[in-house]
N, C-alpha and C. Protein backbone atom coordinates (compact mmCIF):
# COMPACT_ATOMS: atom_id res chain seq x y z
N UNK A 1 0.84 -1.17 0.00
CA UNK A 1 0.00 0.00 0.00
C UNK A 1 0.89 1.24 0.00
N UNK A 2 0.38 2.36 -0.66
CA UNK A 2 1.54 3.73 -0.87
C UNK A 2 0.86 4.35 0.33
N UNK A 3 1.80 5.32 0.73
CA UNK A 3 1.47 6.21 1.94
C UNK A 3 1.13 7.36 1.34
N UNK A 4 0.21 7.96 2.13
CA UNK A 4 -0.57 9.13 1.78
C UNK A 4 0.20 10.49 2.08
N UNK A 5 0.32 11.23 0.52
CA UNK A 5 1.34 12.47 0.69
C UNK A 5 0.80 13.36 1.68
N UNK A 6 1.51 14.16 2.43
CA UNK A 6 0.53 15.34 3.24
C UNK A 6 1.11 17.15 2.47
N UNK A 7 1.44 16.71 1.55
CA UNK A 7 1.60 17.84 0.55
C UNK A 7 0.64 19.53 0.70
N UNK A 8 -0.27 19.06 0.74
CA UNK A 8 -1.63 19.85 0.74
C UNK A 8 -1.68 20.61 2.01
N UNK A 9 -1.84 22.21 1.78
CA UNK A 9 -1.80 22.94 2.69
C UNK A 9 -3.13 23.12 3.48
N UNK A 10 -3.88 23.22 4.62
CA UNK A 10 -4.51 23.26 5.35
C UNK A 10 -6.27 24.03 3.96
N UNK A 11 -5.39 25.43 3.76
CA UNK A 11 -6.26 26.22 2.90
C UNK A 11 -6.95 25.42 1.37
N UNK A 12 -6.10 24.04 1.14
CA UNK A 12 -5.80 23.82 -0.42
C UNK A 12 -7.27 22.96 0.09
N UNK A 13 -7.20 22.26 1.00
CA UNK A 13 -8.12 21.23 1.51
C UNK A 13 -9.92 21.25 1.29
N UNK A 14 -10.09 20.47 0.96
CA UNK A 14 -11.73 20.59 0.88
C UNK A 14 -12.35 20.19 2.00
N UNK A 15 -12.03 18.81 2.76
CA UNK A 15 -12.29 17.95 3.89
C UNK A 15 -11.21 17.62 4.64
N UNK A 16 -11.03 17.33 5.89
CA UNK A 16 -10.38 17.28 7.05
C UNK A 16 -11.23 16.40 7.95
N UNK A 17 -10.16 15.45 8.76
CA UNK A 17 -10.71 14.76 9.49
C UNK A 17 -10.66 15.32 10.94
N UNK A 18 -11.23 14.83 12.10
CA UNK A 18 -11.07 15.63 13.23
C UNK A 18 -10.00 16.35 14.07
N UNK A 19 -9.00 15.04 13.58
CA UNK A 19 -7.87 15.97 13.87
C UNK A 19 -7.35 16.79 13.17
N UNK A 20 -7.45 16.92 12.00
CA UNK A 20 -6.97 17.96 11.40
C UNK A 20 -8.17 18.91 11.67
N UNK A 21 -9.56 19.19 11.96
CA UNK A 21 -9.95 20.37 12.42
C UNK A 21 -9.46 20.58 13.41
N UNK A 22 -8.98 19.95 14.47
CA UNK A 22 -8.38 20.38 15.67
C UNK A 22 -7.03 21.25 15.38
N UNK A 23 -6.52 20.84 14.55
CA UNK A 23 -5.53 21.69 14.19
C UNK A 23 -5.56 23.19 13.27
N UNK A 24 -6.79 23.03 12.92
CA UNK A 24 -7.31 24.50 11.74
C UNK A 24 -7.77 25.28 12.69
N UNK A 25 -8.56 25.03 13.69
CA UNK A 25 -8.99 25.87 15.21
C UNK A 25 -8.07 26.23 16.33
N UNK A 26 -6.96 25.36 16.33
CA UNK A 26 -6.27 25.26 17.05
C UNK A 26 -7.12 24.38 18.47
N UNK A 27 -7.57 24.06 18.51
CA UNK A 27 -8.40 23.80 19.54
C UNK A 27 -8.29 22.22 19.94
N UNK A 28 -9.20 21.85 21.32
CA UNK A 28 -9.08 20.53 21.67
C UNK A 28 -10.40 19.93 20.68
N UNK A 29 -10.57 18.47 20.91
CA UNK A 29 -11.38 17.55 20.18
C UNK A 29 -12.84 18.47 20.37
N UNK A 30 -13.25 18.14 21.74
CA UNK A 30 -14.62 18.40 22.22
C UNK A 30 -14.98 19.80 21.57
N UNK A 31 -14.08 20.65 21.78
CA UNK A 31 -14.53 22.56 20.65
C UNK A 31 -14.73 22.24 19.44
N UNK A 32 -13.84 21.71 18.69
CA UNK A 32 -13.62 21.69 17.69
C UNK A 32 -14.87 20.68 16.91
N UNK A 33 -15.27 19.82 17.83
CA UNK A 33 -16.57 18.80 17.18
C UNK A 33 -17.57 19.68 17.09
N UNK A 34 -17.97 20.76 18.33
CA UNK A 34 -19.15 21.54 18.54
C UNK A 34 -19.01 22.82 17.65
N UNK A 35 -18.27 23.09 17.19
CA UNK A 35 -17.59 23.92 16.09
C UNK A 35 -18.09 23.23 14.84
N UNK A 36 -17.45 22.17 14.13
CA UNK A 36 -17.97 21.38 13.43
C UNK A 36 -19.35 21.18 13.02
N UNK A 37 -20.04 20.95 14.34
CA UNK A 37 -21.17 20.42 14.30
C UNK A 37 -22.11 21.55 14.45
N UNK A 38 -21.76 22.95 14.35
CA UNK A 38 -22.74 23.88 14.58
C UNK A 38 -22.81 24.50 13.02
N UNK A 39 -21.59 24.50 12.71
CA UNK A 39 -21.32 24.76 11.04
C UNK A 39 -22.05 23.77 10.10
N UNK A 40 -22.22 22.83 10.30
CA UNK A 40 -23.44 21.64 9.67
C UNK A 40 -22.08 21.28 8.65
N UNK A 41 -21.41 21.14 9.03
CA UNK A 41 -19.88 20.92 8.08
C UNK A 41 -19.29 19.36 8.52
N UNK A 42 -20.39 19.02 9.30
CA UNK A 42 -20.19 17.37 9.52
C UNK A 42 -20.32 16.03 8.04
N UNK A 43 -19.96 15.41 7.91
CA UNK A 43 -19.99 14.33 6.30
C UNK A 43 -19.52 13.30 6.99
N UNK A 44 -20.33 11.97 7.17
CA UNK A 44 -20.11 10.67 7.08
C UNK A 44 -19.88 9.93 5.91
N UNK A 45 -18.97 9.31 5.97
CA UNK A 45 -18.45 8.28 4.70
C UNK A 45 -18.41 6.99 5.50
N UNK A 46 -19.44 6.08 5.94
CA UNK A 46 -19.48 4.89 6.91
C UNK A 46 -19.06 5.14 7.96
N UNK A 47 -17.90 4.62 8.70
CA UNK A 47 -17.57 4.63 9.86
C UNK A 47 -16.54 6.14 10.09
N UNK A 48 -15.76 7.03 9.07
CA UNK A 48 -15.12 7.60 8.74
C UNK A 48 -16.08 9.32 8.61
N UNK A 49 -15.68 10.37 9.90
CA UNK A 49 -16.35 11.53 9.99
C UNK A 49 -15.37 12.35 9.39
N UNK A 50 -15.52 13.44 8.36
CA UNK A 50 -14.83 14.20 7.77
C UNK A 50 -15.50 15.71 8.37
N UNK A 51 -14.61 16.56 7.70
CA UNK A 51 -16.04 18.31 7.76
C UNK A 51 -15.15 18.85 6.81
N UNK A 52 -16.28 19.58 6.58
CA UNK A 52 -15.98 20.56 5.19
C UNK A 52 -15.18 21.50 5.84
N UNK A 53 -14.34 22.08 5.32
CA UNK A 53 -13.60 22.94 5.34
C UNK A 53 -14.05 24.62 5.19
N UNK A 54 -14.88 24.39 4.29
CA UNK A 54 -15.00 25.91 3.69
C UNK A 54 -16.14 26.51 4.45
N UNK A 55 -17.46 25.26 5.13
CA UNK A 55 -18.35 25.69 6.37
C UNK A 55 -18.21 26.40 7.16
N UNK A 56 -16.68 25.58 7.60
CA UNK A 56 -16.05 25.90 8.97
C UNK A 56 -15.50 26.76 9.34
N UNK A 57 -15.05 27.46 7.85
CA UNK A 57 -14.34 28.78 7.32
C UNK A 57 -15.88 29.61 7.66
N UNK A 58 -16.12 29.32 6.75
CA UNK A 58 -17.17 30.73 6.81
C UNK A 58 -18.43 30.81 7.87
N UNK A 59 -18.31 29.50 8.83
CA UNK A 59 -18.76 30.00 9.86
C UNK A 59 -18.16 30.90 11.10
N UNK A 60 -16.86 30.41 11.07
CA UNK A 60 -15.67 31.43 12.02
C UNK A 60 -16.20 32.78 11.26
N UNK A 61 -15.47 33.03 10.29
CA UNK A 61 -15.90 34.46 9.40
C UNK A 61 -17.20 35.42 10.09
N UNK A 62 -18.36 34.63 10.00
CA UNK A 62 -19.72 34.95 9.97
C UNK A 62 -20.11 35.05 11.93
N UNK A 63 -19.21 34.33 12.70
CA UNK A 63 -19.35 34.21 14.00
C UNK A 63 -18.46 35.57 14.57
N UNK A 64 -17.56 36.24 13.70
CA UNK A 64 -15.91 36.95 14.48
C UNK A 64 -16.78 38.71 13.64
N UNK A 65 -18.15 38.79 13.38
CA UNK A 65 -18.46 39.66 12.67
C UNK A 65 -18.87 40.38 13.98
């Protein structure tokens, strides 16, 4: 199996998994889910939770007004 490049800058990203929103917020798990989850930027792919990126963006944006 090939290993997955991490090339891709935070901004380039469409989807992010939780830890990587934890890292776009800077924040711990539990903020960062309720963050997530208030932005409606939550996406299940089976067992596998992603969030949109650009939600999450423009809910910070729309929240820091």
């Amino acid at each position: 199996m090939n290993a997955t490049s991490k090339t891709e800058s935070m901004a380039e990203r469409r989807t992010v998994d939780t830890a990587g929103l934890q890292a776009m917020l800077s924040s711990g798990r539990k903020t960062a889910v309720e963050i997530g989850t208030a932005a409606g930027a939550r996406i299940q792919v089976g067992r596998r939770v992603l969030w949109n990126v650009r939600k999450v963006q423009q809910y910070i944006d729309s929240a820091s007004e």
